[in-house]
PDB file of N, CA and C in Angstrom:
ATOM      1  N   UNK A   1      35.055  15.892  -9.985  1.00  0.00           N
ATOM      2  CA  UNK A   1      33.902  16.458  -9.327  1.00  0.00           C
ATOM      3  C   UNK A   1      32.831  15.373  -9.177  1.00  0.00           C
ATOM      4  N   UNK A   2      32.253  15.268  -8.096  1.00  0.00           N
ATOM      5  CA  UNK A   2      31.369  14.257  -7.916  1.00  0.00           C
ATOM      6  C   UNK A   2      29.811  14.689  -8.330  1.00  0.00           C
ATOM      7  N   UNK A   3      29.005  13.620  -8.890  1.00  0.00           N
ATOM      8  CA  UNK A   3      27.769  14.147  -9.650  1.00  0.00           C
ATOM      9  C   UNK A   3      26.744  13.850  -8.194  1.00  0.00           C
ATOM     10  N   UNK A   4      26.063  14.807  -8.121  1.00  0.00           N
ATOM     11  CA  UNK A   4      25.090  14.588  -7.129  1.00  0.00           C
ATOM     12  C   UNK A   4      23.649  14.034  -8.165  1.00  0.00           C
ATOM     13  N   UNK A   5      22.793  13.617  -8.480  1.00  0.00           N
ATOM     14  CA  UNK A   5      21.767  12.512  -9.303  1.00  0.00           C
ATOM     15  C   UNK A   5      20.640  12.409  -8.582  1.00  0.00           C
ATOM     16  N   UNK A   6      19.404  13.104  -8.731  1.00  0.00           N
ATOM     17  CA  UNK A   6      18.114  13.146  -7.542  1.00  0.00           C
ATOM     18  C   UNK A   6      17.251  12.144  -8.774  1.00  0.00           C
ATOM     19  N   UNK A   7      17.152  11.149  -8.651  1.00  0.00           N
ATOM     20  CA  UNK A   7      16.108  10.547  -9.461  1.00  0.00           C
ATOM     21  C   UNK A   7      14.599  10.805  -9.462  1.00  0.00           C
ATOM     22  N   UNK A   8      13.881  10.849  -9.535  1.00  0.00           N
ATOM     23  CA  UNK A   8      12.529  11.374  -9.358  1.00  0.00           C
ATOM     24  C   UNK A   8      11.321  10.007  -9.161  1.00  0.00           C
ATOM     25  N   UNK A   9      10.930   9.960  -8.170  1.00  0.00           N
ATOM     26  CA  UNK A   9       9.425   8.884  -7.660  1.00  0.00           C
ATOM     27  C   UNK A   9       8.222   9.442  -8.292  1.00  0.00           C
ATOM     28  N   UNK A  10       8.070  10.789  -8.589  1.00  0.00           N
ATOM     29  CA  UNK A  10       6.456  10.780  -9.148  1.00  0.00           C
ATOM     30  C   UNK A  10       6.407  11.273 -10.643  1.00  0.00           C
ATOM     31  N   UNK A  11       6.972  10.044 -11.685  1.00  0.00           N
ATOM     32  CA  UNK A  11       7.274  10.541 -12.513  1.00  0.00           C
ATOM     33  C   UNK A  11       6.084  10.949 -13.383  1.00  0.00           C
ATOM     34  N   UNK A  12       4.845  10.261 -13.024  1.00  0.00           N
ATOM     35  CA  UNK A  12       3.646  10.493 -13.689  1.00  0.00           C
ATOM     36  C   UNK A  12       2.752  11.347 -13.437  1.00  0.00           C
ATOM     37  N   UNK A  13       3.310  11.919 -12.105  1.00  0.00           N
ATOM     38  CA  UNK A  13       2.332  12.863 -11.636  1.00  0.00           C
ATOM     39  C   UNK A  13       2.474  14.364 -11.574  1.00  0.00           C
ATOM     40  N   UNK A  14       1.434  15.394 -11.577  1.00  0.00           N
ATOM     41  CA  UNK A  14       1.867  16.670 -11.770  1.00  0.00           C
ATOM     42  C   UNK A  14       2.577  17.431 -10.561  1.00  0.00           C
ATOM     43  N   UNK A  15       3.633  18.287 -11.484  1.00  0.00           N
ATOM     44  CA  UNK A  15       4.266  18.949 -10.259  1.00  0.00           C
ATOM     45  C   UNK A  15       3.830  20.291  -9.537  1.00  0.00           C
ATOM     46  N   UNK A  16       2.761  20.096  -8.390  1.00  0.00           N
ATOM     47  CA  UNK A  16       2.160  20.949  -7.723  1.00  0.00           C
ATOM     48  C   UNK A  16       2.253  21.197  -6.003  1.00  0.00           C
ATOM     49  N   UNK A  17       2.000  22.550  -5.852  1.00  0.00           N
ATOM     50  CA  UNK A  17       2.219  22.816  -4.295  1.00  0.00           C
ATOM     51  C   UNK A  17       1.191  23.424  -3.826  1.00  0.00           C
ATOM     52  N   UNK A  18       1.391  24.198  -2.564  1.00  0.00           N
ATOM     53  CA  UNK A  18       0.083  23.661  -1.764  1.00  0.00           C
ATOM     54  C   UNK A  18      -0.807  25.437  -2.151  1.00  0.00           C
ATOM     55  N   UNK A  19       0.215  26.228  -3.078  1.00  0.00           N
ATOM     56  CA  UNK A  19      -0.851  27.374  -3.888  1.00  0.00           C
ATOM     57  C   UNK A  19      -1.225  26.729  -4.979  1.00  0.00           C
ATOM     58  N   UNK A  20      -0.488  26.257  -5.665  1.00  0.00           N
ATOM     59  CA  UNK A  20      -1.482  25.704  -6.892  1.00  0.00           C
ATOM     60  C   UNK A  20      -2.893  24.915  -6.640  1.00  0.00           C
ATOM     61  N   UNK A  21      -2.812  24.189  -5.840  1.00  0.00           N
ATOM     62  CA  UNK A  21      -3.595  23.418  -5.243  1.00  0.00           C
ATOM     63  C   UNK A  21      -4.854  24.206  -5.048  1.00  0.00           C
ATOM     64  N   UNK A  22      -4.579  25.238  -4.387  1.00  0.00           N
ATOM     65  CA  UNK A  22      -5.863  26.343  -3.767  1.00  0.00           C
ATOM     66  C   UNK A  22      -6.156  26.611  -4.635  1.00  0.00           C
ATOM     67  N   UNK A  23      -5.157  27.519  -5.915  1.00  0.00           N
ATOM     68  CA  UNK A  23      -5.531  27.924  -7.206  1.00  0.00           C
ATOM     69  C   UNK A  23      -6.100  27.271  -7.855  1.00  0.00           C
ATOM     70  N   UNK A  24      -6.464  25.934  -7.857  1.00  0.00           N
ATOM     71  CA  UNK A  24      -6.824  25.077  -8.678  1.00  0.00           C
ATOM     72  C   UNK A  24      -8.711  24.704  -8.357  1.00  0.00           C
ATOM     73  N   UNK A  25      -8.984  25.733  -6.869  1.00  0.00           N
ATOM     74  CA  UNK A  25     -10.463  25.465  -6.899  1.00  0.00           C
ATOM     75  C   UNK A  25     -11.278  26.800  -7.932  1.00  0.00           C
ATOM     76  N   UNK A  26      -9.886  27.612  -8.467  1.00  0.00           N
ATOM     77  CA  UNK A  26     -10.920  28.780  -9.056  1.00  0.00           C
ATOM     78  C   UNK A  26     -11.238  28.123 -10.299  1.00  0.00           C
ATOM     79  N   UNK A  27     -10.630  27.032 -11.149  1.00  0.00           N
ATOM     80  CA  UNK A  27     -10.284  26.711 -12.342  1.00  0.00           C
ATOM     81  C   UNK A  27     -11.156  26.055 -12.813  1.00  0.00           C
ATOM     82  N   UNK A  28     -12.632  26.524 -13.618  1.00  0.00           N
ATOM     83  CA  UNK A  28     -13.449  26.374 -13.920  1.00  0.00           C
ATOM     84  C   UNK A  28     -13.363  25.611 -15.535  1.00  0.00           C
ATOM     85  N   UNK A  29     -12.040  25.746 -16.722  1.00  0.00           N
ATOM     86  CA  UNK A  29     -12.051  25.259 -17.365  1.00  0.00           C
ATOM     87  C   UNK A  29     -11.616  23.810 -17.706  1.00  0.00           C
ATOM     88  N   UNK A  30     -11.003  23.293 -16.280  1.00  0.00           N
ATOM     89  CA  UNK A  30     -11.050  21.876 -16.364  1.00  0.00           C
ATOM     90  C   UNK A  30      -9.245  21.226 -16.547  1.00  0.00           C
ATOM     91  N   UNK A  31      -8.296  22.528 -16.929  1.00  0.00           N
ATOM     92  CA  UNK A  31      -7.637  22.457 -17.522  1.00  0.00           C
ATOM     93  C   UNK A  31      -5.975  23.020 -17.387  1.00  0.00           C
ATOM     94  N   UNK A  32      -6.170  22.602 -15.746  1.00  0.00           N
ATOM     95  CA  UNK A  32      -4.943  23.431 -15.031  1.00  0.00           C
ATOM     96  C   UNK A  32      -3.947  22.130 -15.021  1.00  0.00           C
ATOM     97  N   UNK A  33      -3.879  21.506 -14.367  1.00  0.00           N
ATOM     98  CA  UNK A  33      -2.343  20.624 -14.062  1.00  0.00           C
ATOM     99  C   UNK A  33      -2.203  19.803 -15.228  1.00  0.00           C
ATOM    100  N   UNK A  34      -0.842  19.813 -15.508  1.00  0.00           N
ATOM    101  CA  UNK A  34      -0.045  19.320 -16.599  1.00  0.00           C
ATOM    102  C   UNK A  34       0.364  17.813 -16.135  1.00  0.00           C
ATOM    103  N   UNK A  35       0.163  16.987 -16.848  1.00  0.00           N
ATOM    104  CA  UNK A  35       0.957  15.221 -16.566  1.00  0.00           C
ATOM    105  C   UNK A  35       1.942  15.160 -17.052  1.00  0.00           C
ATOM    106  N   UNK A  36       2.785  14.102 -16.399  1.00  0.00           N
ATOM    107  CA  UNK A  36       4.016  13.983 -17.932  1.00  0.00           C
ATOM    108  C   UNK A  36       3.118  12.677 -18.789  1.00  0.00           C
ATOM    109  N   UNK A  37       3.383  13.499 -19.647  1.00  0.00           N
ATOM    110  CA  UNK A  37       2.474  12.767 -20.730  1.00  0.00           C
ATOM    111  C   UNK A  37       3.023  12.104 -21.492  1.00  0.00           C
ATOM    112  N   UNK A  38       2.809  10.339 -22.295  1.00  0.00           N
ATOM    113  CA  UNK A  38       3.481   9.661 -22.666  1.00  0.00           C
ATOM    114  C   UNK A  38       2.908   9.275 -23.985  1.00  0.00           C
ATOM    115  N   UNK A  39       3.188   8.833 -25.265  1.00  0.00           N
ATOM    116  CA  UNK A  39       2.676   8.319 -26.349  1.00  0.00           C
ATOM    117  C   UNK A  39       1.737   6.806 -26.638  1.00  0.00           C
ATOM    118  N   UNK A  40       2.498   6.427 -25.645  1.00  0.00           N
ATOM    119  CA  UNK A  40       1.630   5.021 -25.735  1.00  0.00           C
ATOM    120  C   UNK A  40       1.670   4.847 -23.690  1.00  0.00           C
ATOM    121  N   UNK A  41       1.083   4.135 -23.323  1.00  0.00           N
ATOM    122  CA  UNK A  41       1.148   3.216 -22.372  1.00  0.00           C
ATOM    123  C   UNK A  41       1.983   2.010 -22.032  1.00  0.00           C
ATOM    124  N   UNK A  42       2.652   1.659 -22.897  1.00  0.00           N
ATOM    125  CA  UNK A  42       4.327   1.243 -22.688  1.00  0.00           C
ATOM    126  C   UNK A  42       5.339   1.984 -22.680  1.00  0.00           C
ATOM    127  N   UNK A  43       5.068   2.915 -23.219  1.00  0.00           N
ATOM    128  CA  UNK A  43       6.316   4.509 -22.879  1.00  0.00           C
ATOM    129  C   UNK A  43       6.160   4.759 -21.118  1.00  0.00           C
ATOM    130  N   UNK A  44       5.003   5.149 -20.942  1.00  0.00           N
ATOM    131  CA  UNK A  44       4.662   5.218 -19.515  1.00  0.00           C
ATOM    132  C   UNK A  44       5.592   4.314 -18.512  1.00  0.00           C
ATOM    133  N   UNK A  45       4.887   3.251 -19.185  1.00  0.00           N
ATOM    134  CA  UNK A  45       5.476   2.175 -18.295  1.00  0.00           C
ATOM    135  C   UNK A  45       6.774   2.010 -17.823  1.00  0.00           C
ATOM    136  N   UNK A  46       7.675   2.196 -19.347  1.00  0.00           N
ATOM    137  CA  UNK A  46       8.991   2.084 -19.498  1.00  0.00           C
ATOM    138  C   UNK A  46       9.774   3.369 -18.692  1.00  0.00           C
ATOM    139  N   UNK A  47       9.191   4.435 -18.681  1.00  0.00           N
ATOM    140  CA  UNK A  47       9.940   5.480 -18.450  1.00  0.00           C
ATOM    141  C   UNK A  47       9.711   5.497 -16.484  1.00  0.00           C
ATOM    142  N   UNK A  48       8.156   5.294 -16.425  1.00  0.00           N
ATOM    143  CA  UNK A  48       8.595   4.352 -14.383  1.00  0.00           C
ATOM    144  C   UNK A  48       9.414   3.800 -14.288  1.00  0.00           C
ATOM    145  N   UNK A  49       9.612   2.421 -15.011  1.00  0.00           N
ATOM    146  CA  UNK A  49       9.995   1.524 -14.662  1.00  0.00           C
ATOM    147  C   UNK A  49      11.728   1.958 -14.855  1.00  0.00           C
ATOM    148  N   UNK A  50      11.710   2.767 -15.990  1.00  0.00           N
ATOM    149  CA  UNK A  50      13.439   3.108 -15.529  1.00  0.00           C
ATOM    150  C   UNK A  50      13.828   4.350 -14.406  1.00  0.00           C
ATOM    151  N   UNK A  51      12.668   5.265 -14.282  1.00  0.00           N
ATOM    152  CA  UNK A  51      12.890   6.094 -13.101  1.00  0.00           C
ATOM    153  C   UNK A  51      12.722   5.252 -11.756  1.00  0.00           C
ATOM    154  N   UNK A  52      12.188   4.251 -11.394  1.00  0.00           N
ATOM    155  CA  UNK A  52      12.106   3.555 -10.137  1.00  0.00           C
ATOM    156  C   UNK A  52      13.386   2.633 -10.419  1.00  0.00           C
ATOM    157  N   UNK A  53      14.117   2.313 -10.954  1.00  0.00           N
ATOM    158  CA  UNK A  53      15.066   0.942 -11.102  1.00  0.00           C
ATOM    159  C   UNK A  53      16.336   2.130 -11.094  1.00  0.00           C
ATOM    160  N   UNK A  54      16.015   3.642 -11.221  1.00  0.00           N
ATOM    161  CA  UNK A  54      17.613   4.761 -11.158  1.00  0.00           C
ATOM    162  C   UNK A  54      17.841   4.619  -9.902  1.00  0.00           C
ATOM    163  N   UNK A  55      16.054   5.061  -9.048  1.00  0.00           N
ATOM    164  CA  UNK A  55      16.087   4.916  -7.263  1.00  0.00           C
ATOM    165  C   UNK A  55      16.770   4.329  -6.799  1.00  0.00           C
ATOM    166  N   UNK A  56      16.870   2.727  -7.074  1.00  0.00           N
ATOM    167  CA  UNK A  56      16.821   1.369  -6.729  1.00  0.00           C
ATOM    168  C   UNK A  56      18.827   1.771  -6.172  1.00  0.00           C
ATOM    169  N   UNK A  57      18.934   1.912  -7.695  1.00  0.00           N
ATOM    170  CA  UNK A  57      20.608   1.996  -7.924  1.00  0.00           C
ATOM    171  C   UNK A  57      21.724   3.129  -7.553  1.00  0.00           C
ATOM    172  N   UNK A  58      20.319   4.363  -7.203  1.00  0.00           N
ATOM    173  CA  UNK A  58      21.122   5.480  -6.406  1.00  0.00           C
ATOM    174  C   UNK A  58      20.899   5.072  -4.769  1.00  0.00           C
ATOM    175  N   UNK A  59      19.965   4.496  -4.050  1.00  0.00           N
ATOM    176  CA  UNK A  59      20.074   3.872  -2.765  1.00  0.00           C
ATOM    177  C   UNK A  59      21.257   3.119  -2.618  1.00  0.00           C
ATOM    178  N   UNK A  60      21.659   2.048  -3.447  1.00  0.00           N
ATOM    179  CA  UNK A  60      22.613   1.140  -3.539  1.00  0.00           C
ATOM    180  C   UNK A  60      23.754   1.312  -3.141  1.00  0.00           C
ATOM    181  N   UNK A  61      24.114   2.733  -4.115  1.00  0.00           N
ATOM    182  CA  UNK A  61      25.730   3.247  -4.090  1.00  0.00           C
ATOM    183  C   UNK A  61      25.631   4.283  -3.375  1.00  0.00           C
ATOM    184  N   UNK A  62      24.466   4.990  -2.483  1.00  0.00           N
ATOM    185  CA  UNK A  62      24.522   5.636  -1.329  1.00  0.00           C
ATOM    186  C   UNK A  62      24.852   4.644  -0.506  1.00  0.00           C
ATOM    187  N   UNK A  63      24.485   3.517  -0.096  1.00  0.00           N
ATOM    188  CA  UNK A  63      24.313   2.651   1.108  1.00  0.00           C
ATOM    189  C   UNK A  63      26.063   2.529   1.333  1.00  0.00           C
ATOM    190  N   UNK A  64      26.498   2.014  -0.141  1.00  0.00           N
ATOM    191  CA  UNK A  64      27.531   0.954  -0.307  1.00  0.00           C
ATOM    192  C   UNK A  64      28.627   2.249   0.041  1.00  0.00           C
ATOM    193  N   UNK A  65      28.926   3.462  -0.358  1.00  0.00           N
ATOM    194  CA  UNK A  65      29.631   4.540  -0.041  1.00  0.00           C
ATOM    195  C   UNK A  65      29.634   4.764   1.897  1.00  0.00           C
ATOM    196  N   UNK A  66      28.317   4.870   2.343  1.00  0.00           N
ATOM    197  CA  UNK A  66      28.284   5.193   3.713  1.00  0.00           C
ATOM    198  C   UNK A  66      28.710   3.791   4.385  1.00  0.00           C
ATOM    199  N   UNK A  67      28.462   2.617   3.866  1.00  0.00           N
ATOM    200  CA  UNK A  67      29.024   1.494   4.647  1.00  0.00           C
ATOM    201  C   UNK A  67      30.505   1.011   4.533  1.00  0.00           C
ATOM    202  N   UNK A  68      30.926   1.152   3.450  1.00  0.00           N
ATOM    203  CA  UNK A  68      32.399   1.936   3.323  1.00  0.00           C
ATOM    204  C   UNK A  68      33.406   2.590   4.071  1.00  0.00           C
ATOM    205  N   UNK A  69      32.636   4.642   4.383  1.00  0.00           N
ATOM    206  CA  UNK A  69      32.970   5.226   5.006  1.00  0.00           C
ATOM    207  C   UNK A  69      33.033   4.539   6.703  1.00  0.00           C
ATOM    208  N   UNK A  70      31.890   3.998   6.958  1.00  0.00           N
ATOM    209  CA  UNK A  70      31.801   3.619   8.521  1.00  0.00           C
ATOM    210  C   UNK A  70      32.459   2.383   8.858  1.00  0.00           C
ATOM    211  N   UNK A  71      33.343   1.820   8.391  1.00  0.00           N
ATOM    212  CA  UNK A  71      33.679   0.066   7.840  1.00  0.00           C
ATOM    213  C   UNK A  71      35.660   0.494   7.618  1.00  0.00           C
ATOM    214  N   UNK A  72      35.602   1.467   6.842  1.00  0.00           N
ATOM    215  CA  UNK A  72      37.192   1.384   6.702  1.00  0.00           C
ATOM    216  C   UNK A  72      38.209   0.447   7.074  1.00  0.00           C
ATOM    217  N   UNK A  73      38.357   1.102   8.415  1.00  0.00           N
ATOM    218  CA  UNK A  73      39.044   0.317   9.151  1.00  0.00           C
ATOM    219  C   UNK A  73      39.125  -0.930   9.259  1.00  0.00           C
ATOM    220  N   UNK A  74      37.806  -1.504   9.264  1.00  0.00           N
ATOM    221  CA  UNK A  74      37.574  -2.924   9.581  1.00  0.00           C
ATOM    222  C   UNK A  74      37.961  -3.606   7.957  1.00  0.00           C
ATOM    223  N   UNK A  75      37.855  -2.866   6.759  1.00  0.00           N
ATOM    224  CA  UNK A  75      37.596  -3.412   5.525  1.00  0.00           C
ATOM    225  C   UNK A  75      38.772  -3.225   4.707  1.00  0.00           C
ATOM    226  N   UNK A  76      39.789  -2.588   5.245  1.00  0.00           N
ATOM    227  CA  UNK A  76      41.508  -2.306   4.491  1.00  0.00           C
ATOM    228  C   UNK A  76      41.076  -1.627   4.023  1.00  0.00           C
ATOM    229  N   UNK A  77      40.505  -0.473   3.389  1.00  0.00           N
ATOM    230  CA  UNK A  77      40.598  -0.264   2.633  1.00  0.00           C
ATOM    231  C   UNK A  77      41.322   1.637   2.548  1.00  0.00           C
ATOM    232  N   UNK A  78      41.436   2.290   1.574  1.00  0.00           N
ATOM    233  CA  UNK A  78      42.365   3.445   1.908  1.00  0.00           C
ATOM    234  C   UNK A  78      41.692   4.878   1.925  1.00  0.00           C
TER     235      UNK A  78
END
């Protein structure tokens, strides 16, 4: 079975839509959207820096699969 793998780009930022958003002008205590929240500022860092470098490597072996598929012929392969 093949794994489908959505890596995530906003790993630091809260996950909101366009009601929360509205909901968020009633919110008088200061204290509505959630971060992903990290222990230090090298956790932060580290945990971007490995969610942007998953991106990097799921583009890769998308590219390298579809250039593959469109190439066959030309590339032997089966």
């Amino acid at each position: 079975m093949k794994k489908n793998i959505r890596y995530r780009t906003d790993y630091l930022l809260p996950k909101n839509n366009f009601l929360v958003g509205m909901g968020s002008i009633l919110n008088i205590a200061g204290s509505y959207f959630e971060y992903n929240y990290s222990k230090s500022d090298n956790e932060a860092d580290l945990k971007s820096l490995t969610s942007d470098w998953d991106n990097v490597g799921q583009d890769i072996r998308k590219s390298k699969i579809s250039f593959e598929e469109e190439n066959k012929h030309k590339l032997c392969l089966k």
